[in-house]
N, C-alpha and C. Protein backbone atom coordinates (compact mmCIF):
# COMPACT_ATOMS: atom_id res chain seq x y z
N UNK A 1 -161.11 24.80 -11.72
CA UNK A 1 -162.33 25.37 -12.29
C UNK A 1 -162.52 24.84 -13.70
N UNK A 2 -163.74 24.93 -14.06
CA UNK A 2 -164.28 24.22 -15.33
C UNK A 2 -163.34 25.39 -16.24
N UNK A 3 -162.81 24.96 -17.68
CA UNK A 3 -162.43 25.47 -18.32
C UNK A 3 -163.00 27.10 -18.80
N UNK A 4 -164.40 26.93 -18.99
CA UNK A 4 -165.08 27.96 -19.87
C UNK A 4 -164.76 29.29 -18.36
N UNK A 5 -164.49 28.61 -17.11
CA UNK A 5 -164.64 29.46 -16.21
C UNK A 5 -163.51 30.19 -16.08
N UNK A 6 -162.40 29.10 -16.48
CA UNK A 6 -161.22 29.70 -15.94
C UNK A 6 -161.05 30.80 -17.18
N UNK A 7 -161.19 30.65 -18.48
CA UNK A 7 -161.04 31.40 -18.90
C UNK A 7 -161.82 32.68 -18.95
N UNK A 8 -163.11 32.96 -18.13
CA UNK A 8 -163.74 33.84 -18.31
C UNK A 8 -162.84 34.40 -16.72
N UNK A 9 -162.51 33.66 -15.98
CA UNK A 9 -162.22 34.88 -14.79
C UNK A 9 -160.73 35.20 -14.97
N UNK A 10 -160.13 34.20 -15.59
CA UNK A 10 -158.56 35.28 -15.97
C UNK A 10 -158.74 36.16 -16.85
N UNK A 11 -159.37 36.39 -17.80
CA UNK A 11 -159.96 37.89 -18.99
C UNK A 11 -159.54 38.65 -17.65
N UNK A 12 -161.29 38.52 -17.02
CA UNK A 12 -161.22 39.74 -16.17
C UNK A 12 -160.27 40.31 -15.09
N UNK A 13 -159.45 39.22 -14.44
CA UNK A 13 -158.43 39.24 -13.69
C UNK A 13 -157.46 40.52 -14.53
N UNK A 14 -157.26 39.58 -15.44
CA UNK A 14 -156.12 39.98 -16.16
C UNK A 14 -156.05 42.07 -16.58
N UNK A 15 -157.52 42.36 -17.12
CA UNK A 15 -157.80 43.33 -16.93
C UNK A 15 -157.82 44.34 -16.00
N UNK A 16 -158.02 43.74 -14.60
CA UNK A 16 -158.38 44.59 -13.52
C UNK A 16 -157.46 45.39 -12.85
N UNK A 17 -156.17 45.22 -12.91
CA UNK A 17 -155.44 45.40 -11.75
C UNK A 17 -154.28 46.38 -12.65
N UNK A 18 -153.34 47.10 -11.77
CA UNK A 18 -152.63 48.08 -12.44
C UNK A 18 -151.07 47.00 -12.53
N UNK A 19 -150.54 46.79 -13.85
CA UNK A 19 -149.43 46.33 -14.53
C UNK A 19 -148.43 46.04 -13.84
N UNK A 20 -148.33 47.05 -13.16
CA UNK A 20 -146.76 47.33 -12.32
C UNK A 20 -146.96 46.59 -11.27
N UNK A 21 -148.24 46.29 -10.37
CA UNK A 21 -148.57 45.67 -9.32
C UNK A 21 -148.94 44.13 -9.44
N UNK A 22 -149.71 43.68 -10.76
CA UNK A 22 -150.08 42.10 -11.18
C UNK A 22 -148.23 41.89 -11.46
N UNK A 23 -147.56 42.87 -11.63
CA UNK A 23 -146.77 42.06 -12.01
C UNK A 23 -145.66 41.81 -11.13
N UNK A 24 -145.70 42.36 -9.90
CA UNK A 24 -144.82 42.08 -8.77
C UNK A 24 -145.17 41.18 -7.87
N UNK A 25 -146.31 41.85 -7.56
CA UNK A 25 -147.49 40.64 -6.62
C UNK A 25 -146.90 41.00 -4.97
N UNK A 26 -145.59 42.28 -4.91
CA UNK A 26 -145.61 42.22 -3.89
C UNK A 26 -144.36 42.79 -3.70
N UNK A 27 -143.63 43.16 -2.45
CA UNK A 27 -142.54 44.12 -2.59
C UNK A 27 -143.21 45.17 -1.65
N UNK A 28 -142.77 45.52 -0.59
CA UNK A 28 -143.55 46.88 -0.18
C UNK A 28 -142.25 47.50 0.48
N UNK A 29 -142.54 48.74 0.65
CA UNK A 29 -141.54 49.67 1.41
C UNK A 29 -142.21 50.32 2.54
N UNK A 30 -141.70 50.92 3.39
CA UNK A 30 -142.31 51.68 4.25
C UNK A 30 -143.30 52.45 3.96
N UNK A 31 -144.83 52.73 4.89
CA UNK A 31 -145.99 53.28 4.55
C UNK A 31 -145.58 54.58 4.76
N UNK A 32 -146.22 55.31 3.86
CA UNK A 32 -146.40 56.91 4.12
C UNK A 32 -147.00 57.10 5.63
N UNK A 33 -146.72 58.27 6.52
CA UNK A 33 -147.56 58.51 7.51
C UNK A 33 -148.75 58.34 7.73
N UNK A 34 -149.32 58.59 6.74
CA UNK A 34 -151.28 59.36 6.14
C UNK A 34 -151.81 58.00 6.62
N UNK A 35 -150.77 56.95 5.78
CA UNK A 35 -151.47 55.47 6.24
C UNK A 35 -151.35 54.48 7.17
N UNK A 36 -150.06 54.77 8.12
CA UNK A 36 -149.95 53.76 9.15
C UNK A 36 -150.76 53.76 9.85
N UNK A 37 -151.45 54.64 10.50
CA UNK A 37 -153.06 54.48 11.13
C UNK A 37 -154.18 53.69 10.23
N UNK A 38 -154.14 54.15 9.06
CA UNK A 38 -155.34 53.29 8.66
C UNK A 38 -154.78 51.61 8.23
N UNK A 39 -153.55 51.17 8.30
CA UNK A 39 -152.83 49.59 8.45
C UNK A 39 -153.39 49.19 9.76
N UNK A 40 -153.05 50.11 10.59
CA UNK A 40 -153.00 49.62 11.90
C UNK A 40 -154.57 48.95 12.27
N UNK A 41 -155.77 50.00 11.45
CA UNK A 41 -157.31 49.47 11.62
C UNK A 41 -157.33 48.36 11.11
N UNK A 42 -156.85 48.32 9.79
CA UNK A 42 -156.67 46.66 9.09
C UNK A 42 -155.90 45.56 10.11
N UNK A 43 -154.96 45.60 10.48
CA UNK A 43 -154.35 44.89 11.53
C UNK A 43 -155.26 44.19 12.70
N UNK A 44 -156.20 45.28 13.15
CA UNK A 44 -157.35 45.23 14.22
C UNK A 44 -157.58 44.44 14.10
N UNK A 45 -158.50 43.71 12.49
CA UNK A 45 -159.97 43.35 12.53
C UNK A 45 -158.76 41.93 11.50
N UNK A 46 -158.07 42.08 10.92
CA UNK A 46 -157.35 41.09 9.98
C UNK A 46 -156.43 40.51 10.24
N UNK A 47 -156.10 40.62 11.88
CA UNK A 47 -154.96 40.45 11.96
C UNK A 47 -154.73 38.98 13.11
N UNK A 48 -153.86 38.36 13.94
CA UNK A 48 -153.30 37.05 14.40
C UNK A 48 -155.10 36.51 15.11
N UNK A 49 -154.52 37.35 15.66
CA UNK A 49 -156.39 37.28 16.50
C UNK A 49 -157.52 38.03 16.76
N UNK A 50 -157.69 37.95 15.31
CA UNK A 50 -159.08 38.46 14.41
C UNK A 50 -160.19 37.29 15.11
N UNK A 51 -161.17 37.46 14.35
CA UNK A 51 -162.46 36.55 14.66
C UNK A 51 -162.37 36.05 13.82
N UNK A 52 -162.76 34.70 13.43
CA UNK A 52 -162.82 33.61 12.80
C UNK A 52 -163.29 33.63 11.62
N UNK A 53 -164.35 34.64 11.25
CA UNK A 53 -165.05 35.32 9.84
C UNK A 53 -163.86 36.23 9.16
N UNK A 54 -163.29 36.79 10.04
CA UNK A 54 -162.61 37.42 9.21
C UNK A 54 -161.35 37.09 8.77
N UNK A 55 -160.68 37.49 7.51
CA UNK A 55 -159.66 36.61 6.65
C UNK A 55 -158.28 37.10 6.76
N UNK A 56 -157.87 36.34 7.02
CA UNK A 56 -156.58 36.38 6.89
C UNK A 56 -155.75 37.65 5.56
N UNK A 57 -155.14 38.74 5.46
CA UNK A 57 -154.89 39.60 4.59
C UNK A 57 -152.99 39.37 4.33
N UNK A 58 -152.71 39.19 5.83
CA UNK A 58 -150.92 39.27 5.77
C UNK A 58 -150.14 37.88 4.87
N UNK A 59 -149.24 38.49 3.88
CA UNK A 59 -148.87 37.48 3.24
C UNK A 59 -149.85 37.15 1.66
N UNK A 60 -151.16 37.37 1.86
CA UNK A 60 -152.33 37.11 0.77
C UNK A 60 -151.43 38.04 -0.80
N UNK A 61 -152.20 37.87 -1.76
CA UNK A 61 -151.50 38.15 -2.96
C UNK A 61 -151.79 40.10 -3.04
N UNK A 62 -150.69 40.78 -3.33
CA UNK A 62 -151.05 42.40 -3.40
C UNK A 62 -152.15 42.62 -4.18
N UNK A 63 -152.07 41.97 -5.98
CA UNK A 63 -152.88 42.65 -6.61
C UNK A 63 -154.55 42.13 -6.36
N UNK A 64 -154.55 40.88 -5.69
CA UNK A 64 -156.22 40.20 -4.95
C UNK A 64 -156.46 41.30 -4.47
N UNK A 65 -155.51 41.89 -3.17
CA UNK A 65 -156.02 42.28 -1.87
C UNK A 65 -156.35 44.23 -3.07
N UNK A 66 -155.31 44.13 -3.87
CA UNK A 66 -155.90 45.61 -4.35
C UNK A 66 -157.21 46.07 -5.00
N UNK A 67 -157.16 44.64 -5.63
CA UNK A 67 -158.52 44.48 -6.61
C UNK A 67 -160.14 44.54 -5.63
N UNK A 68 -159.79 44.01 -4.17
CA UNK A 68 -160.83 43.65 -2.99
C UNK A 68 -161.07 45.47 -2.43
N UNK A 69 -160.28 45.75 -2.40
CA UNK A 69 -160.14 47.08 -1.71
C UNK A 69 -160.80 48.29 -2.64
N UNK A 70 -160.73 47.80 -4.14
CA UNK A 70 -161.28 48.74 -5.03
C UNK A 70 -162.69 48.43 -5.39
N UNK A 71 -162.79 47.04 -5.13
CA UNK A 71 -164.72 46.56 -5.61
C UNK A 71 -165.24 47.24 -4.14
N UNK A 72 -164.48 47.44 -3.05
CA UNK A 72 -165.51 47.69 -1.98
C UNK A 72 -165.25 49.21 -2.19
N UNK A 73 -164.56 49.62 -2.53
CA UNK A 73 -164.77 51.42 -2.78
C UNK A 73 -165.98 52.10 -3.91
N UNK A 74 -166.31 50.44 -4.76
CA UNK A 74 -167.08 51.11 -5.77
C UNK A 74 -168.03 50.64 -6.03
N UNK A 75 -168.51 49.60 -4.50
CA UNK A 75 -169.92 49.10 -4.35
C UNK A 75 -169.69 47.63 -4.73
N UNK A 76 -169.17 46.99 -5.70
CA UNK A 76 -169.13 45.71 -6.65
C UNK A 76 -169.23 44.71 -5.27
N UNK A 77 -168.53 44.80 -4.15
CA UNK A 77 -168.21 43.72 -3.10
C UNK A 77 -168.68 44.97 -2.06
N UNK A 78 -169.61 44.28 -1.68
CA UNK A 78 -170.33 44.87 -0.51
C UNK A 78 -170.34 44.22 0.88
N UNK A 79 -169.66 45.71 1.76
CA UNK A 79 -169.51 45.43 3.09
C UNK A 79 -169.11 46.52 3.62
N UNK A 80 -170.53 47.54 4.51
CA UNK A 80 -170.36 48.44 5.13
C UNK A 80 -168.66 48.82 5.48
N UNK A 81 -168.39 48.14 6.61
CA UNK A 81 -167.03 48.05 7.12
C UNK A 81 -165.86 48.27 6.22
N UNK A 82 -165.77 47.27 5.15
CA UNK A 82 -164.72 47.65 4.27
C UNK A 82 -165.09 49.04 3.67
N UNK A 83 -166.36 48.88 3.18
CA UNK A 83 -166.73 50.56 2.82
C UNK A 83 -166.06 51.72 3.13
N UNK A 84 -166.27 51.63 4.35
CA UNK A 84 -165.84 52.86 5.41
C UNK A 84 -164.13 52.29 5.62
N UNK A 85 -163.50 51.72 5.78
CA UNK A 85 -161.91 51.37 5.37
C UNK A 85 -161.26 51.84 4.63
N UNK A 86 -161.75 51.63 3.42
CA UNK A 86 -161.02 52.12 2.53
C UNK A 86 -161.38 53.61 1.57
N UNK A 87 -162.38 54.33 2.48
CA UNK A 87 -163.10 55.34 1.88
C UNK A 87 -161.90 56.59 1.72
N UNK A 88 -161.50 57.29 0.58
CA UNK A 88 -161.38 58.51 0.66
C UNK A 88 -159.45 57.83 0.02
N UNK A 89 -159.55 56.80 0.08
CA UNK A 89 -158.25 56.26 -0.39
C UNK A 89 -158.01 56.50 -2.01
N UNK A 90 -156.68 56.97 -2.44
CA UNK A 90 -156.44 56.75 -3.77
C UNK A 90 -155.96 55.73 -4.29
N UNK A 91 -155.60 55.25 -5.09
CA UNK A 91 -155.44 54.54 -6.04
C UNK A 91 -153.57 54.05 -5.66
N UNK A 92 -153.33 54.89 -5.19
CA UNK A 92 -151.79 54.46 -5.24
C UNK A 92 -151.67 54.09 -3.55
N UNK A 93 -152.76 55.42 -2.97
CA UNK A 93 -152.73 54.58 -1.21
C UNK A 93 -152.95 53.01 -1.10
N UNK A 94 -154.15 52.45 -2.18
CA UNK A 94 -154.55 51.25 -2.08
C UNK A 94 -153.61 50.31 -2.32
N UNK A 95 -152.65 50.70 -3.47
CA UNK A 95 -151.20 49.98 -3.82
C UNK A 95 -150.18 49.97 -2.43
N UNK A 96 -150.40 50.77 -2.06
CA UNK A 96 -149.56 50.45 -0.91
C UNK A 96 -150.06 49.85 0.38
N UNK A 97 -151.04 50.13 0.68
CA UNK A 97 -151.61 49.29 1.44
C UNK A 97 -151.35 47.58 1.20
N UNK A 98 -151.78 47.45 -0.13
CA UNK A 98 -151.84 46.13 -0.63
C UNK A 98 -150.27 45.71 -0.43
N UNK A 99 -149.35 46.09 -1.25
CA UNK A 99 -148.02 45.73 -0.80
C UNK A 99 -147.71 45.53 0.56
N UNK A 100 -147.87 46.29 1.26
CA UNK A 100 -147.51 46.48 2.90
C UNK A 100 -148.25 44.78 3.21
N UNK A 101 -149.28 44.77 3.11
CA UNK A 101 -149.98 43.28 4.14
C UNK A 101 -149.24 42.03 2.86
N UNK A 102 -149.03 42.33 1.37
CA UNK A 102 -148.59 41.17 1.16
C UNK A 102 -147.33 40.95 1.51
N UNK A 103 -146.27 41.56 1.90
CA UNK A 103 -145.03 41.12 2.27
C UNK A 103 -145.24 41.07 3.53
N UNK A 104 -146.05 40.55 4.38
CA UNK A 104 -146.04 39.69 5.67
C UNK A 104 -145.98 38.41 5.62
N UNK A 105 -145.57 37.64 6.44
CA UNK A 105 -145.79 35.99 6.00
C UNK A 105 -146.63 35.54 6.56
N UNK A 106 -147.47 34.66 5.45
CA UNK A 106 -148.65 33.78 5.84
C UNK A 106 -148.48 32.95 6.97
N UNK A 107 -149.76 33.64 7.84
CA UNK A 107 -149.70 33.38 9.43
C UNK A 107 -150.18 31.64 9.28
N UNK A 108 -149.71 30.61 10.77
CA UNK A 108 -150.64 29.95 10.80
C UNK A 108 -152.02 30.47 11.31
N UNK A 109 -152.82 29.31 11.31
CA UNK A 109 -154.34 29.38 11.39
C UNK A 109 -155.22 28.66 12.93
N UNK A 110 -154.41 27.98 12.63
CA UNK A 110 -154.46 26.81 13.44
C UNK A 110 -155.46 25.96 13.13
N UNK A 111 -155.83 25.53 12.10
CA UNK A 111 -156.70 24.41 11.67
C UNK A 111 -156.06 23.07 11.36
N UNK A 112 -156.61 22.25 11.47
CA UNK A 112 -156.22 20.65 11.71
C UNK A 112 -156.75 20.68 10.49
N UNK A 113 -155.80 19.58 9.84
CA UNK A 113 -156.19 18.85 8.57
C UNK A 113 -157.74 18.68 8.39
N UNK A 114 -159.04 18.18 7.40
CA UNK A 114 -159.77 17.98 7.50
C UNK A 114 -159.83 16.81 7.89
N UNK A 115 -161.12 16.05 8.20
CA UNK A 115 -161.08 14.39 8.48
C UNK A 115 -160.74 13.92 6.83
N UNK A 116 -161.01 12.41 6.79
CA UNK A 116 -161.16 11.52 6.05
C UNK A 116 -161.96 11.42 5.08
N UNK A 117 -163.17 11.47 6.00
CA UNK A 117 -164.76 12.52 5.01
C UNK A 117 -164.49 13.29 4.15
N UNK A 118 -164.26 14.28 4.69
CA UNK A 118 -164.49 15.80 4.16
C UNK A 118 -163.59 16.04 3.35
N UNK A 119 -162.16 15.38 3.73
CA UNK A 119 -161.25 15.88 2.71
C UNK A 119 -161.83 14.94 1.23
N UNK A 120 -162.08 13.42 0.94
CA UNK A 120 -162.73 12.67 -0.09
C UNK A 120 -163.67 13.81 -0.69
N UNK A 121 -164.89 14.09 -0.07
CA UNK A 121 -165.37 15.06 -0.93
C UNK A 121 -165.08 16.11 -1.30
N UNK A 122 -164.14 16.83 -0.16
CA UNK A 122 -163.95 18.34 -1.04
C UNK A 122 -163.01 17.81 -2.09
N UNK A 123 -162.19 17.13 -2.12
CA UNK A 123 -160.91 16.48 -3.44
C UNK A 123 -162.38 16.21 -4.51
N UNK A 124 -163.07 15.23 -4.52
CA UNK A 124 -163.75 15.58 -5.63
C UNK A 124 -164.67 16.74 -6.24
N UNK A 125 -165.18 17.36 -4.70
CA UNK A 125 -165.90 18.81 -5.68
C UNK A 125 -164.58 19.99 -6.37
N UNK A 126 -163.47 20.27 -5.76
CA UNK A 126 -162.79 20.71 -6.50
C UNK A 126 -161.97 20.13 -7.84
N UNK A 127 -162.03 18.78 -8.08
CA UNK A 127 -161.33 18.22 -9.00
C UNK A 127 -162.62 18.54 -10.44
N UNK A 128 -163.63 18.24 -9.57
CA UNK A 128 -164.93 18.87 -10.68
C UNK A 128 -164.91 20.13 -11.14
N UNK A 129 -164.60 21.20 -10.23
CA UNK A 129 -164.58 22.61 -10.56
C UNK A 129 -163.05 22.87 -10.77
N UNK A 130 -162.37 21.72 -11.00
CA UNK A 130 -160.59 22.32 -11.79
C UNK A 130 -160.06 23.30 -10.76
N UNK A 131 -160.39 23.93 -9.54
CA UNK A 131 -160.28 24.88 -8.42
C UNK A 131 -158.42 25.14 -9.13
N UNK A 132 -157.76 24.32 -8.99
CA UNK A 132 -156.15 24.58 -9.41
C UNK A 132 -155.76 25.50 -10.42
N UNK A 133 -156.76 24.88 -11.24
CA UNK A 133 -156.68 26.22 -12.68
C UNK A 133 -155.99 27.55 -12.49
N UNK A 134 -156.79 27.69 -11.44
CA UNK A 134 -156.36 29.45 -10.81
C UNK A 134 -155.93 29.67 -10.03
N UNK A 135 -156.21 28.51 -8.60
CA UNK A 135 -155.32 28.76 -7.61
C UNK A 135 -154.14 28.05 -7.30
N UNK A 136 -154.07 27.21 -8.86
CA UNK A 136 -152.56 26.64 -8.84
C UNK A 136 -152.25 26.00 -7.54
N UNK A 137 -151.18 24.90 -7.64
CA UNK A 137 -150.93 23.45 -7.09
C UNK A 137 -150.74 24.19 -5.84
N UNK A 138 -151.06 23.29 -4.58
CA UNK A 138 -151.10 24.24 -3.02
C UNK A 138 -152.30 25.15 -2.63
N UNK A 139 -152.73 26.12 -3.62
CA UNK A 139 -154.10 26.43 -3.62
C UNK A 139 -153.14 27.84 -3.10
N UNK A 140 -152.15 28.05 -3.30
CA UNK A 140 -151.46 29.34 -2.61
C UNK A 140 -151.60 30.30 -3.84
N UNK A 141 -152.49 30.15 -5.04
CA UNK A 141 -153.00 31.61 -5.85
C UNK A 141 -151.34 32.26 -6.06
N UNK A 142 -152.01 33.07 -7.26
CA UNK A 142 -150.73 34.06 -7.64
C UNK A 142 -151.32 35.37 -8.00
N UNK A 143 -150.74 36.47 -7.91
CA UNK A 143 -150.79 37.95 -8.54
C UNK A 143 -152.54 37.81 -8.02
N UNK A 144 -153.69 37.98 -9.07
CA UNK A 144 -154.96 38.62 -8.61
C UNK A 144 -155.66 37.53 -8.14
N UNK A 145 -155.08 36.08 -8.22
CA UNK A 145 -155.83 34.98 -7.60
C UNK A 145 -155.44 34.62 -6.33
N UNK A 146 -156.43 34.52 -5.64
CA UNK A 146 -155.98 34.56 -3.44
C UNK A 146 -155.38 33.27 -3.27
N UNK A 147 -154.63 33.11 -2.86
CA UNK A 147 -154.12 32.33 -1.89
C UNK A 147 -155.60 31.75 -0.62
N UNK A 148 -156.08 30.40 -0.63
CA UNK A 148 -156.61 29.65 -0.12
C UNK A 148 -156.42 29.03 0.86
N UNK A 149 -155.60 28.14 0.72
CA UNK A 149 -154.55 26.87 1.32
C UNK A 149 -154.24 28.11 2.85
N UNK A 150 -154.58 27.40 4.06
CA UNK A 150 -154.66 27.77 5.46
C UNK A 150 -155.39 29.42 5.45
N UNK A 151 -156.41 29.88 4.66
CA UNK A 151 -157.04 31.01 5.17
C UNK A 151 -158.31 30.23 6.02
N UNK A 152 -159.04 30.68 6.83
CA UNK A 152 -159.57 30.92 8.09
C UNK A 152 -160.94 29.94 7.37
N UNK A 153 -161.65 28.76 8.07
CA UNK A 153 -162.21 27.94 7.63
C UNK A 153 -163.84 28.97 7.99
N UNK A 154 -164.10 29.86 8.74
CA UNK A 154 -165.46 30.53 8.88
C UNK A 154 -165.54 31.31 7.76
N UNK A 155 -164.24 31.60 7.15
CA UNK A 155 -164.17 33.24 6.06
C UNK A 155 -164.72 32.61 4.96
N UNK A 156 -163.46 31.06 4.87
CA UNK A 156 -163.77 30.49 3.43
C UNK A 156 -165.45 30.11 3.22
N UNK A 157 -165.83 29.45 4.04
CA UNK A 157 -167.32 28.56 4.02
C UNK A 157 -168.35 29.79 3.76
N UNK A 158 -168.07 31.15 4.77
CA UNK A 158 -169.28 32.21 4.14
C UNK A 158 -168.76 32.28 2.89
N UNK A 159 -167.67 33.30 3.10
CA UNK A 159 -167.71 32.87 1.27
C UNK A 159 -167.94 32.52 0.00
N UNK A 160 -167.84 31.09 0.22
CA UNK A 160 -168.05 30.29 -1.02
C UNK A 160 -169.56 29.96 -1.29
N UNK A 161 -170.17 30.17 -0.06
CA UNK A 161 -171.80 30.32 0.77
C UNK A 161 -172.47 31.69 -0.07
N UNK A 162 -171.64 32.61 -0.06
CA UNK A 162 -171.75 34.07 -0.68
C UNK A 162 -171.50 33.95 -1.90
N UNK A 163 -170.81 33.24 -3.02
CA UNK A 163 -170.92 33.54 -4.09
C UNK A 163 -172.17 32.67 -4.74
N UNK A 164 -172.75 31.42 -3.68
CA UNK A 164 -173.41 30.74 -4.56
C UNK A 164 -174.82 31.04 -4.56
N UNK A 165 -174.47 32.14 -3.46
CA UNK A 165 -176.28 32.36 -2.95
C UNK A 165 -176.05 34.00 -3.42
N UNK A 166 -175.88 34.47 -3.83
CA UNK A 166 -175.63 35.82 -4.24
C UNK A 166 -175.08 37.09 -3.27
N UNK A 167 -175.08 36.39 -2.38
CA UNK A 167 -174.14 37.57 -1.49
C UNK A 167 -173.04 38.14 -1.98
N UNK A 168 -172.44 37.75 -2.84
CA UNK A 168 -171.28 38.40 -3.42
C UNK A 168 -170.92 38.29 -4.79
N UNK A 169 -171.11 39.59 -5.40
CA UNK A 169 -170.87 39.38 -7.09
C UNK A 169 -170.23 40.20 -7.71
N UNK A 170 -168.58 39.79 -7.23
CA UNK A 170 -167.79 40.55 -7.69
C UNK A 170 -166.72 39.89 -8.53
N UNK A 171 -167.31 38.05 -8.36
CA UNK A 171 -166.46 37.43 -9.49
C UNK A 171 -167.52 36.53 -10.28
N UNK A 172 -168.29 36.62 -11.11
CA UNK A 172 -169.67 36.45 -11.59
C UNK A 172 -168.96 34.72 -12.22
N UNK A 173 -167.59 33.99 -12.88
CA UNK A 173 -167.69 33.11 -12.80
C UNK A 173 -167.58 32.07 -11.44
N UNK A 174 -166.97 32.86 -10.34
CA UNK A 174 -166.89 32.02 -8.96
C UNK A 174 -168.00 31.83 -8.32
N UNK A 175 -169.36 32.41 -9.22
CA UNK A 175 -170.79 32.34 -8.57
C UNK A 175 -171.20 31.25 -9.31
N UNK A 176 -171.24 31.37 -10.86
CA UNK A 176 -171.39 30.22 -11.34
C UNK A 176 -171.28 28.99 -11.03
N UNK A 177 -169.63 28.85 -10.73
CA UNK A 177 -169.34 27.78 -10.20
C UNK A 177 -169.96 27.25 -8.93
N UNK A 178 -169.68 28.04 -8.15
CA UNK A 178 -170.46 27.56 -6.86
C UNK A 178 -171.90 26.81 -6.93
N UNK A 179 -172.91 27.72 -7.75
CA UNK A 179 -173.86 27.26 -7.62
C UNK A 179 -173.75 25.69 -8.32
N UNK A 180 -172.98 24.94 -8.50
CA UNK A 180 -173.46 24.00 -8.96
C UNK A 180 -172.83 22.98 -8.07
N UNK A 181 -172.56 23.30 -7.09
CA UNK A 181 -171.88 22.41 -5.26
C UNK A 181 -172.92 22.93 -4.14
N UNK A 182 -173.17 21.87 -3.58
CA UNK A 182 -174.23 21.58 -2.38
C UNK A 182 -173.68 22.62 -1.47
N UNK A 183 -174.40 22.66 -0.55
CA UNK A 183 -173.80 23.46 0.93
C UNK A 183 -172.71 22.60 1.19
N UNK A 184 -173.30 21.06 1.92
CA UNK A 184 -172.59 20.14 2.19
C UNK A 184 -170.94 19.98 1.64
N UNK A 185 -171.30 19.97 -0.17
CA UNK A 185 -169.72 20.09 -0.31
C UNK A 185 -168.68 20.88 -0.37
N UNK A 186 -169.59 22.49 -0.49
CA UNK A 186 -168.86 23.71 -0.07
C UNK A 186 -168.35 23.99 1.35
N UNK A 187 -169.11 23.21 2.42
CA UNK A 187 -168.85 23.42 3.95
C UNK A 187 -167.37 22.07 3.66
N UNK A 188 -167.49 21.28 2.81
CA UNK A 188 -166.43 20.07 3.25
C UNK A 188 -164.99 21.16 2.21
N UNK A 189 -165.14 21.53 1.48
CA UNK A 189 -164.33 22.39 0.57
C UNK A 189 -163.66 23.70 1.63
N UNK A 190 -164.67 23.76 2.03
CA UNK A 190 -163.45 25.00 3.03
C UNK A 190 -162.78 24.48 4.50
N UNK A 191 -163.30 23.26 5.11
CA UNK A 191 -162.41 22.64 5.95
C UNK A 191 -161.10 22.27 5.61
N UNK A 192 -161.19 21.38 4.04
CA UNK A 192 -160.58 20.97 3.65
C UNK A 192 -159.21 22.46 3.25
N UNK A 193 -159.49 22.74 2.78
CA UNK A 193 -158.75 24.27 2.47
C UNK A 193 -158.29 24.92 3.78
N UNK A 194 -159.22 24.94 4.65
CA UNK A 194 -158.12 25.81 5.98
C UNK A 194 -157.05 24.86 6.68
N UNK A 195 -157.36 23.91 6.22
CA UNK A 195 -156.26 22.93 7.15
C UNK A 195 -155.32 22.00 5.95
N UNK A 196 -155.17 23.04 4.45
CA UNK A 196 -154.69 22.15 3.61
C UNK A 196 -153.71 22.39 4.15
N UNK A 197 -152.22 20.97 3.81
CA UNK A 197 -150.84 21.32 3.65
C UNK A 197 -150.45 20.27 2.92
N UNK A 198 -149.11 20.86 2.21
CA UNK A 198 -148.37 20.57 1.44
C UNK A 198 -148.14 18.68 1.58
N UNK A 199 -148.26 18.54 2.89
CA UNK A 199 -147.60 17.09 3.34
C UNK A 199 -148.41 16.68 3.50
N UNK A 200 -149.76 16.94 3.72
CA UNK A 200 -151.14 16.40 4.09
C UNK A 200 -151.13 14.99 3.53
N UNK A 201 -151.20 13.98 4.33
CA UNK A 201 -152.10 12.49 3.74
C UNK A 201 -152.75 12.72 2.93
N UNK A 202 -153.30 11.68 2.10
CA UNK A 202 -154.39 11.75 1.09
C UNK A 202 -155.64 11.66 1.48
């Protein structure tokens, strides 16, 4: 990400999330009763064989997935569904929730590398937008920044589709950014991303 960006979304990062949790990123223990039913709904819709829109959660970073769970409790990230998910949850249920799916291990996906194409351009639209800044080398994110690298190529593309067109404004510099990448190189940016790996050709 462009500099002025990265520093405007780690401020807010940095702010958002409760201390004890940015700073573990993960660790969970067994769920209280109250909540293994409502894991198990998350599991449903987030889980090996989910639908293709929907994202990958197991393994993802605790304090992301806590920070996601609290913009949709308080309107900021809008989506009926999560709405109603996480409704009536406290603050420490959400911590545990979040712990619980990040100490799963990041599932495969099953996405194939991108082509030849797509990977050339998405390497330059992210080398333009510094993307590493935040989601650091691998694109595997830390503490409130997501993990990228093999999440679900339909989730990423709405997505990144959603911050540039205003569907989603709950990280006001990841909108910025966007808007200044085509469809074209945002659709080649999330192929490229669901089928990144470590060993990948150039």
């Amino acid at each position: 990400m462009r500099p002025a960006h990265v520093t405007i979304l780690a401020s807010l990062l940095l702010a958002a999330s409760p201390p004890g949790l940015a700073a573990t990123g993960d660790g969970a223990g067994a769920l209280p009763a109250a909540l293994a039913a409502r894991a198990q709904s998350c599991a449903a819709c987030h889980g090996p064989e989910a639908a293709a829109e929907m994202p990958i959660i197991g393994g993802q970073h605790a304090a992301y997935l806590y920070l996601q769970m609290r913009d949709y409790q308080s309107g900021n990230r809008a989506d009926p569904r999560m709405a109603g998910a996480v409704d009536g949850l406290d603050r420490d249920q959400l911590i545990a929730l979040a712990r619980h799916f990040a100490a799963d291990p990041w599932p495969a996906n099953g996405a194939e590398p991108a082509g030849q194409s797509a990977r050339q351009q998405a390497r330059s639209a992210i080398s333009a937008g510094e993307c590493s800044q935040c989601h650091l080398g691998g694109f595997k994110g830390d503490s409130r920044v997501p993990r990228l690298a093999g999440q679900r190529e339909d989730y990423l593309h709405a997505t990144l589709l959603a911050f540039k067109h205003g569907g989603r404004s709950n990280s006001p510099a990841m909108a910025d950014l966007m808007a200044g990448f085509s469809d074209e190189e945002i659709a080649a940016m999330a192929a490229y991303l669901a089928g990144y790996r470590d060993d990948a050709s150039p």
